[in-house]
PDB file of N, CA and C in Angstrom:
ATOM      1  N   UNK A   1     -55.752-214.189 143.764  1.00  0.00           N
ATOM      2  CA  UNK A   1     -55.452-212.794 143.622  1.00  0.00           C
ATOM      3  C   UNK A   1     -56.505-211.986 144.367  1.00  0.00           C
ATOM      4  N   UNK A   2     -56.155-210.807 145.254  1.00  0.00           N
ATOM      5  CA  UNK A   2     -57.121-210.108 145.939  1.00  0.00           C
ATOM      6  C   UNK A   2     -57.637-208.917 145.265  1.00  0.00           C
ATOM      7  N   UNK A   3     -58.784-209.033 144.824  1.00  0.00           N
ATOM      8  CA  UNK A   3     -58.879-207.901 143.814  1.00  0.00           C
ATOM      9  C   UNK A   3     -59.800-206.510 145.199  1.00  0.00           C
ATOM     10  N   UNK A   4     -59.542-206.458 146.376  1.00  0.00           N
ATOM     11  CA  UNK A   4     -59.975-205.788 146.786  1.00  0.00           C
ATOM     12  C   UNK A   4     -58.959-204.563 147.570  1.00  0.00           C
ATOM     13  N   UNK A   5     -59.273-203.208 147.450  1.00  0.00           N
ATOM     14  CA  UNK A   5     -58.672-201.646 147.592  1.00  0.00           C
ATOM     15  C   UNK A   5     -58.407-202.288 148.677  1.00  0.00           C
ATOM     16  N   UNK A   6     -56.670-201.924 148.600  1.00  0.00           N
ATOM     17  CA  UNK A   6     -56.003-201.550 150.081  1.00  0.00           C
ATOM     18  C   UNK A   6     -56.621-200.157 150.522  1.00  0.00           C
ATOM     19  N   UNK A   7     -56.408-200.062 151.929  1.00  0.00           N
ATOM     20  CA  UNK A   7     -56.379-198.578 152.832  1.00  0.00           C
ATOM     21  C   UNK A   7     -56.677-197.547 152.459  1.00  0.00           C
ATOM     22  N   UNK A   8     -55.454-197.410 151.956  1.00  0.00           N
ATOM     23  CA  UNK A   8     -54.658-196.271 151.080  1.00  0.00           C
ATOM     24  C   UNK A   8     -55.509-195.666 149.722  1.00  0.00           C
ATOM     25  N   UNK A   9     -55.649-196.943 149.279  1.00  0.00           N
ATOM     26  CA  UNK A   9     -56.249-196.616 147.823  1.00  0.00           C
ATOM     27  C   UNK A   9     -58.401-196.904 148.053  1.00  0.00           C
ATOM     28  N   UNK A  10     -58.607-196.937 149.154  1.00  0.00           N
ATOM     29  CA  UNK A  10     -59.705-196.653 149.225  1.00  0.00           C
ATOM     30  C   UNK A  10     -60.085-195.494 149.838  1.00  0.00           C
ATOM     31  N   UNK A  11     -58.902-195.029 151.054  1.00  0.00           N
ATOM     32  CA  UNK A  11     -58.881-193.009 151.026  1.00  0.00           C
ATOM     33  C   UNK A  11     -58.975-192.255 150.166  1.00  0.00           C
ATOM     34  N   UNK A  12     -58.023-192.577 149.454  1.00  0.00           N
ATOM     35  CA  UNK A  12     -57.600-191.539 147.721  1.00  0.00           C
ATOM     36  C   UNK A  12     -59.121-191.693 146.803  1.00  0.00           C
ATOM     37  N   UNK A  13     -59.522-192.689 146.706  1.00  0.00           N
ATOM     38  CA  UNK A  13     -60.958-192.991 146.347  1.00  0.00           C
ATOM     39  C   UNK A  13     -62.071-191.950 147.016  1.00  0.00           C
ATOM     40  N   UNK A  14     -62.172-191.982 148.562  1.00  0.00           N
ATOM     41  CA  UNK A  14     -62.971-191.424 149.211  1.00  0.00           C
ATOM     42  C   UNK A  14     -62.757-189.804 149.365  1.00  0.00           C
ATOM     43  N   UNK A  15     -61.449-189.062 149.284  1.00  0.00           N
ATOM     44  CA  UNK A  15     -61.066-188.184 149.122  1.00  0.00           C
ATOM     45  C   UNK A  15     -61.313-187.338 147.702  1.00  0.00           C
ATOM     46  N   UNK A  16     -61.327-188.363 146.338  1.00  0.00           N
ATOM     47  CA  UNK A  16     -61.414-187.860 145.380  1.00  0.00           C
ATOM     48  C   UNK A  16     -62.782-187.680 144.836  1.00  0.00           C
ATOM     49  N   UNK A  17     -63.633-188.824 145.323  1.00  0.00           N
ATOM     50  CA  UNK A  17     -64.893-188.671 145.064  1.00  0.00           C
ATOM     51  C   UNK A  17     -65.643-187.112 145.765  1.00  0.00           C
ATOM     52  N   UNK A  18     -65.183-187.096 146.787  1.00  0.00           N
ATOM     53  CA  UNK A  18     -65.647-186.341 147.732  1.00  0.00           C
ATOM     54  C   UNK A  18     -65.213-184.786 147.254  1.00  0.00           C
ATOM     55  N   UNK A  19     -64.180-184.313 146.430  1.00  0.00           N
ATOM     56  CA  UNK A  19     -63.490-183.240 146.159  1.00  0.00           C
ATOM     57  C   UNK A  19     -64.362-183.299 144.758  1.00  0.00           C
ATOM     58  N   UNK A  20     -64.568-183.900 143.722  1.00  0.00           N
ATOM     59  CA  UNK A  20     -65.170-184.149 142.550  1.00  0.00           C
ATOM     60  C   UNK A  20     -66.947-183.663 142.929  1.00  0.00           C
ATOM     61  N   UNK A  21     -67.409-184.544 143.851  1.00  0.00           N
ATOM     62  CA  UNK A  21     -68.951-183.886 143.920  1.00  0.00           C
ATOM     63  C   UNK A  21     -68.861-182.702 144.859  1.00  0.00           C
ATOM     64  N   UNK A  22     -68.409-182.198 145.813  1.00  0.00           N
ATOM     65  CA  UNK A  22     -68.182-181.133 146.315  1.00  0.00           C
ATOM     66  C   UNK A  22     -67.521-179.671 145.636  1.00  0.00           C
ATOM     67  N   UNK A  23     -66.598-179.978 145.274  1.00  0.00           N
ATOM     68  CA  UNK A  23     -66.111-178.712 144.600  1.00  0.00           C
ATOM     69  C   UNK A  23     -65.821-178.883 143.020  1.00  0.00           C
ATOM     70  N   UNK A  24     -65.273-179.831 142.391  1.00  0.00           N
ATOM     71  CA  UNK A  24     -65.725-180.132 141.298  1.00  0.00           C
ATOM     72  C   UNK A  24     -67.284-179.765 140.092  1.00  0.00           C
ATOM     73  N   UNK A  25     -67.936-180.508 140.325  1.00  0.00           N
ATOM     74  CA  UNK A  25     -69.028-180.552 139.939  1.00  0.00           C
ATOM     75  C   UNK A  25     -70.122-179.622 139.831  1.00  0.00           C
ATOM     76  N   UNK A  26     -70.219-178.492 141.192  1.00  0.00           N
ATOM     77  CA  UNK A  26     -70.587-177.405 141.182  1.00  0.00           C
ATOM     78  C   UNK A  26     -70.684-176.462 140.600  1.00  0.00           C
ATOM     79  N   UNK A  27     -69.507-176.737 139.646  1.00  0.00           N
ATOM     80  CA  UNK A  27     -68.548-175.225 138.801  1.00  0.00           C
ATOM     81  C   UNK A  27     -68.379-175.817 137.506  1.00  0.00           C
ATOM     82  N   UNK A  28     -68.542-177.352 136.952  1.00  0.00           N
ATOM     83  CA  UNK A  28     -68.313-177.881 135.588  1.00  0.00           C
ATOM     84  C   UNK A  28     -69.358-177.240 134.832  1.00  0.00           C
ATOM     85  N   UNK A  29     -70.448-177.487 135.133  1.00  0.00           N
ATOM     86  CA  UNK A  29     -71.397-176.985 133.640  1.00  0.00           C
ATOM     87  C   UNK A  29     -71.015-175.898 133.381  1.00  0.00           C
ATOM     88  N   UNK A  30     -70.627-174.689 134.652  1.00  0.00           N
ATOM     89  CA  UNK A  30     -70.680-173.460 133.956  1.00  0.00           C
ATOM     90  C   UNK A  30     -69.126-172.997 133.496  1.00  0.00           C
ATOM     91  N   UNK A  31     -68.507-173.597 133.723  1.00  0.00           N
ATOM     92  CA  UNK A  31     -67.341-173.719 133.382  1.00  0.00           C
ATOM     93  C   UNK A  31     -67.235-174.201 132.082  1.00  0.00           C
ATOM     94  N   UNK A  32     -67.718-175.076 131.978  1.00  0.00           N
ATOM     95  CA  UNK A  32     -68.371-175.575 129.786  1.00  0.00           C
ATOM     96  C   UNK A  32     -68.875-174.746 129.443  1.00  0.00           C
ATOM     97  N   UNK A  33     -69.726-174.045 129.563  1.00  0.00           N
ATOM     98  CA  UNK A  33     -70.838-173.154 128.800  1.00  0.00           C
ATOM     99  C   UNK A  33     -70.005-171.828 128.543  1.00  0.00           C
ATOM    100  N   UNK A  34     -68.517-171.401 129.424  1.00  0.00           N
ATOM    101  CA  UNK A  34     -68.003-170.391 129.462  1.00  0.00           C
ATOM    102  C   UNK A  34     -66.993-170.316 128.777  1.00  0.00           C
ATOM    103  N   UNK A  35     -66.458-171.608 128.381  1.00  0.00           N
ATOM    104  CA  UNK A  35     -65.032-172.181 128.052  1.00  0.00           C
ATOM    105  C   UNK A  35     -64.163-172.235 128.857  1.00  0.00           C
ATOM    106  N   UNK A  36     -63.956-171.879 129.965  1.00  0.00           N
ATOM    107  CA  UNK A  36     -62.772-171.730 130.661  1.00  0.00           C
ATOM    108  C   UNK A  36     -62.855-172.555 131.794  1.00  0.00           C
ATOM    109  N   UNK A  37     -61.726-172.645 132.057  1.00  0.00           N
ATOM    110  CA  UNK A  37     -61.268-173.778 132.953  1.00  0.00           C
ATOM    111  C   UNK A  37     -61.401-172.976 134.908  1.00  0.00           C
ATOM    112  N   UNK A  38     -61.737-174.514 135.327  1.00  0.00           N
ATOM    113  CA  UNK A  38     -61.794-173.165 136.899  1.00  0.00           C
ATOM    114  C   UNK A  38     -60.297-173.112 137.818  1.00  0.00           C
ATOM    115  N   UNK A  39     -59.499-172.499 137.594  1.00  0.00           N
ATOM    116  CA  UNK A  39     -58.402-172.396 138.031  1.00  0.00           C
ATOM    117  C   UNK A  39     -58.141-172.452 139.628  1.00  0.00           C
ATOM    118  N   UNK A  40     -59.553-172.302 140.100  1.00  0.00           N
ATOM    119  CA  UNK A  40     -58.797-172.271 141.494  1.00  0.00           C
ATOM    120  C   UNK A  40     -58.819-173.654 142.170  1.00  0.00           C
ATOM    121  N   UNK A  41     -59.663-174.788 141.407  1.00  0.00           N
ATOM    122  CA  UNK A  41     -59.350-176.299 141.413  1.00  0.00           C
ATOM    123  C   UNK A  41     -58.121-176.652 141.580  1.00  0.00           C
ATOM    124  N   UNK A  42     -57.206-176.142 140.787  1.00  0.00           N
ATOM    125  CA  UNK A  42     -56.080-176.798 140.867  1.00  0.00           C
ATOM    126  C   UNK A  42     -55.148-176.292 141.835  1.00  0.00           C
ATOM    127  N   UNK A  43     -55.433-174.821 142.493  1.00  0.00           N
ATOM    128  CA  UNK A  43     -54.871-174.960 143.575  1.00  0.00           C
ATOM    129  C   UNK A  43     -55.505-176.237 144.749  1.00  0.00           C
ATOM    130  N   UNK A  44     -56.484-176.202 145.147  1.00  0.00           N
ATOM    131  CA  UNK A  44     -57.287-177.076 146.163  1.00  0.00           C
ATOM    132  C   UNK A  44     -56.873-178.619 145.279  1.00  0.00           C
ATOM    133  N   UNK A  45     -56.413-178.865 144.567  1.00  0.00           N
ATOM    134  CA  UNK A  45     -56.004-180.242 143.841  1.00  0.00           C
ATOM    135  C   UNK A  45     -54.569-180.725 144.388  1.00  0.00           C
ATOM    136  N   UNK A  46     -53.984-179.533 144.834  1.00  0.00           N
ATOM    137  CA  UNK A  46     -52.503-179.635 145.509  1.00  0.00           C
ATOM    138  C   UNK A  46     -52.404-179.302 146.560  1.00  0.00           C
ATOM    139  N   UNK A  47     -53.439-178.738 147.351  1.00  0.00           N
ATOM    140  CA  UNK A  47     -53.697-178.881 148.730  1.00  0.00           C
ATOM    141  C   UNK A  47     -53.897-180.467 148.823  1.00  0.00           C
ATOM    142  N   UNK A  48     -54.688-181.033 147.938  1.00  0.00           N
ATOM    143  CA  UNK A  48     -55.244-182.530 148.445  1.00  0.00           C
ATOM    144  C   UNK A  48     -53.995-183.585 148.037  1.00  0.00           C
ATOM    145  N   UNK A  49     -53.093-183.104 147.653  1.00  0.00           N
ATOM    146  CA  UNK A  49     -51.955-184.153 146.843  1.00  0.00           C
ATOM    147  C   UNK A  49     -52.602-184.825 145.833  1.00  0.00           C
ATOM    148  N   UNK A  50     -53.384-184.280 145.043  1.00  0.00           N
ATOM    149  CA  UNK A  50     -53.611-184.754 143.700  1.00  0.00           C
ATOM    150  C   UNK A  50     -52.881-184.198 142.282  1.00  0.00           C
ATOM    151  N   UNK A  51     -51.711-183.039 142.553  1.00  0.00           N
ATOM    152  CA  UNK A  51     -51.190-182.985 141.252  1.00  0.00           C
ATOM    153  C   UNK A  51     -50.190-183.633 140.671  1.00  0.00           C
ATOM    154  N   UNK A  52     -49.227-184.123 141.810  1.00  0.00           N
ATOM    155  CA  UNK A  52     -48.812-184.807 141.653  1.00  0.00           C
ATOM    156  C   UNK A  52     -48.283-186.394 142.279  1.00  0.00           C
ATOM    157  N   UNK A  53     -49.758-186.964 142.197  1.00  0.00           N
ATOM    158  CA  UNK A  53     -49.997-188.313 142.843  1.00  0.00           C
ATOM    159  C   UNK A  53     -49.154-188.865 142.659  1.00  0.00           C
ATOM    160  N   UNK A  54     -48.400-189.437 141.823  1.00  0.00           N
ATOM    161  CA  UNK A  54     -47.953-190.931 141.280  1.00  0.00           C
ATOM    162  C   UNK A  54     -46.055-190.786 141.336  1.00  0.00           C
ATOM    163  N   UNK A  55     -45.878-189.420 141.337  1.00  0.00           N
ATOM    164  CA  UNK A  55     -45.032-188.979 142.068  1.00  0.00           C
ATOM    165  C   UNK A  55     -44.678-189.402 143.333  1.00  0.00           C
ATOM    166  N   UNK A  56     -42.887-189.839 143.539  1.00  0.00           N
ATOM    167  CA  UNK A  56     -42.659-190.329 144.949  1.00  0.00           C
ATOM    168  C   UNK A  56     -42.415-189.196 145.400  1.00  0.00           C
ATOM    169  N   UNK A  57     -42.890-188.905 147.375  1.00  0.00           N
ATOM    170  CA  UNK A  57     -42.476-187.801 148.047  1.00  0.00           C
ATOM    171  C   UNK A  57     -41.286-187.022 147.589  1.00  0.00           C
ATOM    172  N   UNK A  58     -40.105-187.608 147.562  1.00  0.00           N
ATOM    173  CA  UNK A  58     -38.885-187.167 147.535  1.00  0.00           C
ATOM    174  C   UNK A  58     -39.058-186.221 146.358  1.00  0.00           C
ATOM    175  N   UNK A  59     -39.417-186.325 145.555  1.00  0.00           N
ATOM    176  CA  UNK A  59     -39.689-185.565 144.604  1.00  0.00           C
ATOM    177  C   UNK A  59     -40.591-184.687 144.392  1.00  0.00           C
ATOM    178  N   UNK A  60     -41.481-184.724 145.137  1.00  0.00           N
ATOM    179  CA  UNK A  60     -42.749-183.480 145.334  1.00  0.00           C
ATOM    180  C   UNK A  60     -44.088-184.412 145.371  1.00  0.00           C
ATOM    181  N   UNK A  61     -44.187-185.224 145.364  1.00  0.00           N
ATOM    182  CA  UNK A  61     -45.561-185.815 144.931  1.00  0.00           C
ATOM    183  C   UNK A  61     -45.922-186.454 145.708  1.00  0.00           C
ATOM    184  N   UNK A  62     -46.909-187.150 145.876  1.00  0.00           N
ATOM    185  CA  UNK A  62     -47.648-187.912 147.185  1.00  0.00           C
ATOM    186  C   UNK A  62     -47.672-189.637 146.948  1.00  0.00           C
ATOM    187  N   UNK A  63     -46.834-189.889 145.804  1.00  0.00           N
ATOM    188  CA  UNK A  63     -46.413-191.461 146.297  1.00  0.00           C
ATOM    189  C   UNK A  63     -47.376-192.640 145.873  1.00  0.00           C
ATOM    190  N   UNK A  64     -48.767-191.781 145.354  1.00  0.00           N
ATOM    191  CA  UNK A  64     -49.929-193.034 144.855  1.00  0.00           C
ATOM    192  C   UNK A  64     -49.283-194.431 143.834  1.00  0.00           C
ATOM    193  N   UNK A  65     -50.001-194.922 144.166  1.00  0.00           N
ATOM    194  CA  UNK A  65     -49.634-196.237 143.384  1.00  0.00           C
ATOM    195  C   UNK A  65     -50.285-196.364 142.196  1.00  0.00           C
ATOM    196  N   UNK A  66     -50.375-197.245 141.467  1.00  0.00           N
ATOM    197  CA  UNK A  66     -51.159-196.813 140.122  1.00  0.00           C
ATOM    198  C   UNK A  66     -52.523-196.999 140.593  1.00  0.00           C
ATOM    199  N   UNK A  67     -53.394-198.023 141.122  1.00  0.00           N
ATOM    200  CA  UNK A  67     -54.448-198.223 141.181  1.00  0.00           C
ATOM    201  C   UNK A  67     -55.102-196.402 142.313  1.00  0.00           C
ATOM    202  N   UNK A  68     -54.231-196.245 142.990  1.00  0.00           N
ATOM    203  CA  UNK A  68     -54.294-195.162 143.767  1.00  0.00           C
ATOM    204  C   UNK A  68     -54.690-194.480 142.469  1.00  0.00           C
ATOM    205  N   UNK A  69     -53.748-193.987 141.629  1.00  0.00           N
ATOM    206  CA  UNK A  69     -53.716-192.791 141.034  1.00  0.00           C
ATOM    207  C   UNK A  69     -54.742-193.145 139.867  1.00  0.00           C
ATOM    208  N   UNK A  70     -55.441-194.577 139.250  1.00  0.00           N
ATOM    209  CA  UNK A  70     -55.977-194.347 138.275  1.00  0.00           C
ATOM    210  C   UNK A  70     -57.431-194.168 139.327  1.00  0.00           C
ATOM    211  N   UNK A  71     -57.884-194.316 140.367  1.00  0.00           N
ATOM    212  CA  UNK A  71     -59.223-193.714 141.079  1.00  0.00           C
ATOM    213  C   UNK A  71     -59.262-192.540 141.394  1.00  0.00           C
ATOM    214  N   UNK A  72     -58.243-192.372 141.622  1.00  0.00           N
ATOM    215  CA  UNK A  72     -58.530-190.838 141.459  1.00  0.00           C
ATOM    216  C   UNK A  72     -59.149-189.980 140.099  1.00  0.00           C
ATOM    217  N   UNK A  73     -57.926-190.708 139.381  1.00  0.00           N
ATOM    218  CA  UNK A  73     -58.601-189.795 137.729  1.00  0.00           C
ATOM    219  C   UNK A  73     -60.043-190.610 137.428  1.00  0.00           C
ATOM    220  N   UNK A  74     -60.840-191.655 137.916  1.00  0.00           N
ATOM    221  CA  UNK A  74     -61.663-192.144 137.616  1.00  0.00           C
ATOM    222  C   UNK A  74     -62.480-190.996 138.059  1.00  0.00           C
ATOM    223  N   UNK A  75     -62.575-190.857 139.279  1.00  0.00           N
ATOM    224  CA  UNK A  75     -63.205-189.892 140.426  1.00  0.00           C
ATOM    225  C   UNK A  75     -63.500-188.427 139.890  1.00  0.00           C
ATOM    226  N   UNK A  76     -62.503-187.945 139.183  1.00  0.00           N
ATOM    227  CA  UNK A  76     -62.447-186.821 138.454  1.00  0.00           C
ATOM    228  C   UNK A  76     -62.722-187.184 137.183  1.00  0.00           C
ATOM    229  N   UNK A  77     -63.115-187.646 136.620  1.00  0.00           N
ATOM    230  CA  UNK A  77     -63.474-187.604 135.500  1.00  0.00           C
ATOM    231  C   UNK A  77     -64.859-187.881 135.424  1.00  0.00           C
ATOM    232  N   UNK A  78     -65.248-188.730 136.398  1.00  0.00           N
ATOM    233  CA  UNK A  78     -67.122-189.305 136.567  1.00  0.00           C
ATOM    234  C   UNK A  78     -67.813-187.646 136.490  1.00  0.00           C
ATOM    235  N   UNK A  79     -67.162-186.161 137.225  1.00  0.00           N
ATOM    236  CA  UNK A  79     -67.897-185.356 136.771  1.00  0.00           C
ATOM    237  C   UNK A  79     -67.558-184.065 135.950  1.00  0.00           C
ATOM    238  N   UNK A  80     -66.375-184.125 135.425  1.00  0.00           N
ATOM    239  CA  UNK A  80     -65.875-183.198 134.846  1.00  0.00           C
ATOM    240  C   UNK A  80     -64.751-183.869 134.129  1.00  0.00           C
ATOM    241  N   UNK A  81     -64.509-184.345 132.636  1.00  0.00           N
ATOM    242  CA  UNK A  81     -63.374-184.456 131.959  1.00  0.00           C
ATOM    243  C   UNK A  81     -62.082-183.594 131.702  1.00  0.00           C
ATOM    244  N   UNK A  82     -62.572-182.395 131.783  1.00  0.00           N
ATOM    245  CA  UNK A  82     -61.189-181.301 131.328  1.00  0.00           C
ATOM    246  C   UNK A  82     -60.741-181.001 132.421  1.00  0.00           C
ATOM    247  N   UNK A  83     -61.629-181.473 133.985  1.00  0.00           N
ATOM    248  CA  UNK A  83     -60.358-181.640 135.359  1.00  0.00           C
ATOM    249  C   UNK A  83     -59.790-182.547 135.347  1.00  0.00           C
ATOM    250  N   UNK A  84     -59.931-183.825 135.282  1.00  0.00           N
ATOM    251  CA  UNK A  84     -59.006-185.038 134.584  1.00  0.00           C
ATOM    252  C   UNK A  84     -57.966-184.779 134.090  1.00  0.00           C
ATOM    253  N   UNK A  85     -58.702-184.221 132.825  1.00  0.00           N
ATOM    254  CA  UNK A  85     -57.819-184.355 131.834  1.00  0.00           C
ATOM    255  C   UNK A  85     -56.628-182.929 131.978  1.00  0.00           C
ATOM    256  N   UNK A  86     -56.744-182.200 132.701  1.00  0.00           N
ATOM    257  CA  UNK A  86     -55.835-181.508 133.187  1.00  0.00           C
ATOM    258  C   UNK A  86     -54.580-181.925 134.256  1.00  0.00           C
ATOM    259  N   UNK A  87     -55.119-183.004 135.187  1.00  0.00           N
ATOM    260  CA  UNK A  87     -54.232-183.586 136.211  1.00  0.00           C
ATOM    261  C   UNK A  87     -53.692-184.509 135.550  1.00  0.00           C
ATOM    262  N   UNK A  88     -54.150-185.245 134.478  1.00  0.00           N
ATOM    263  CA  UNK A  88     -53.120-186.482 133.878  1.00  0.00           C
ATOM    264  C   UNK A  88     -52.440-185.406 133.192  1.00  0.00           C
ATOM    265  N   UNK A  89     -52.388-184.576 132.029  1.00  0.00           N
ATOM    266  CA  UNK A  89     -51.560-183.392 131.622  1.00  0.00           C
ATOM    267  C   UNK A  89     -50.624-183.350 132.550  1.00  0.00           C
ATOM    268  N   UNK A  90     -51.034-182.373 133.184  1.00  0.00           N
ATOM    269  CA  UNK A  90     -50.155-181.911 134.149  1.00  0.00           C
ATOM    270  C   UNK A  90     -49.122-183.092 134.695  1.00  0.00           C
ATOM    271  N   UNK A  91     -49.738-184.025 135.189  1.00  0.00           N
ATOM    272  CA  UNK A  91     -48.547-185.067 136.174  1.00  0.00           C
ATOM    273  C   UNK A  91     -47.604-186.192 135.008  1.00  0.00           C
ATOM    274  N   UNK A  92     -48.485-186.196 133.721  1.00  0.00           N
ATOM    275  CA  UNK A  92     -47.717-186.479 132.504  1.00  0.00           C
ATOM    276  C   UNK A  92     -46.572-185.762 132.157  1.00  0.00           C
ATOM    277  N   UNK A  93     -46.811-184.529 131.797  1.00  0.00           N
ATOM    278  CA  UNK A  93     -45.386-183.704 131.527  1.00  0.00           C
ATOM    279  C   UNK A  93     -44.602-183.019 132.649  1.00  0.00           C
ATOM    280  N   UNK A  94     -44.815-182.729 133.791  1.00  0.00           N
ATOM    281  CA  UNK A  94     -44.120-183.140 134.947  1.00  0.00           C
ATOM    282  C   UNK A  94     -43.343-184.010 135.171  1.00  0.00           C
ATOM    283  N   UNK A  95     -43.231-185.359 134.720  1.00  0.00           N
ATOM    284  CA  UNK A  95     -43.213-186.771 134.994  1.00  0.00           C
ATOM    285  C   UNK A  95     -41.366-186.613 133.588  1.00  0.00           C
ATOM    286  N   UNK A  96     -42.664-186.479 132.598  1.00  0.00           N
ATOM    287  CA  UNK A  96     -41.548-186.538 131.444  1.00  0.00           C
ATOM    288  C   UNK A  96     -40.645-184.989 131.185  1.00  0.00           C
ATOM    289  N   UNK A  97     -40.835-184.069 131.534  1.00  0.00           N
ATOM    290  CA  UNK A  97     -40.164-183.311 132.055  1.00  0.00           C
ATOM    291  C   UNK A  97     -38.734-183.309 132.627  1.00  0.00           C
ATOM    292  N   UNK A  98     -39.553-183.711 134.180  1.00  0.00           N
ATOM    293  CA  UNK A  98     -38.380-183.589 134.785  1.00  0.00           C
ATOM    294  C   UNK A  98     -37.652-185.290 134.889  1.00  0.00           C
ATOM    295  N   UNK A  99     -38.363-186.053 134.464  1.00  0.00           N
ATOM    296  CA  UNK A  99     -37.823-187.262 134.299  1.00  0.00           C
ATOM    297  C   UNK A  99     -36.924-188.223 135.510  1.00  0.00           C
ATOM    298  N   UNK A 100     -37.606-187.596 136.967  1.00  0.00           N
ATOM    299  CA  UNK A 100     -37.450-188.256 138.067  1.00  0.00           C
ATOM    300  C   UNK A 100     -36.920-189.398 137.750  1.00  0.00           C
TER     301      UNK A 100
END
């Protein structure tokens, strides 16, 4: 068994890490200390095709595979949980929602 990242899923890796310490991370503490969430993440989260990863194109989403889509939420979550935990939300009831 090859336990090593295809292509694909080592971009989405490098992309997510990179969006997490760059724009992410910058804005979490004070974003805790304030309560509120930073909203303009999640636009720049769907610029990057992260809202709805796991989603096939045809349907709006960018097609990740699971290992794709669980590095990503790894990636986002190493510095901020309630951005995580907003994109699994979000692509969760999306998902069951519209029930593609």
């Amino acid at each position: 068994m090859n336990f090593e990242l295809a292509e694909e899923q080592e971009r989405i890796q490098s992309r997510a890490s990179a969006f997490a310490e760059q724009e992410v991370a910058p804005v979490a503490r004070e974003a805790d200390e304030k309560g509120e969430f930073p909203r303009h993440l999640v636009k720049r989260m769907s610029e990057l095709g992260f809202l709805a990863g796991p989603i096939e194109p045809e349907y709006g989403g960018s097609g990740m595979d699971s290992v794709g889509y669980a590095l990503l939420c790894e990636e986002l979550g190493r510095v901020d949980s309630s951005v995580r935990s907003f994109l699994t939300v979000h692509t969760s009831l999306w998902v069951e929602i519209n029930n593609y």
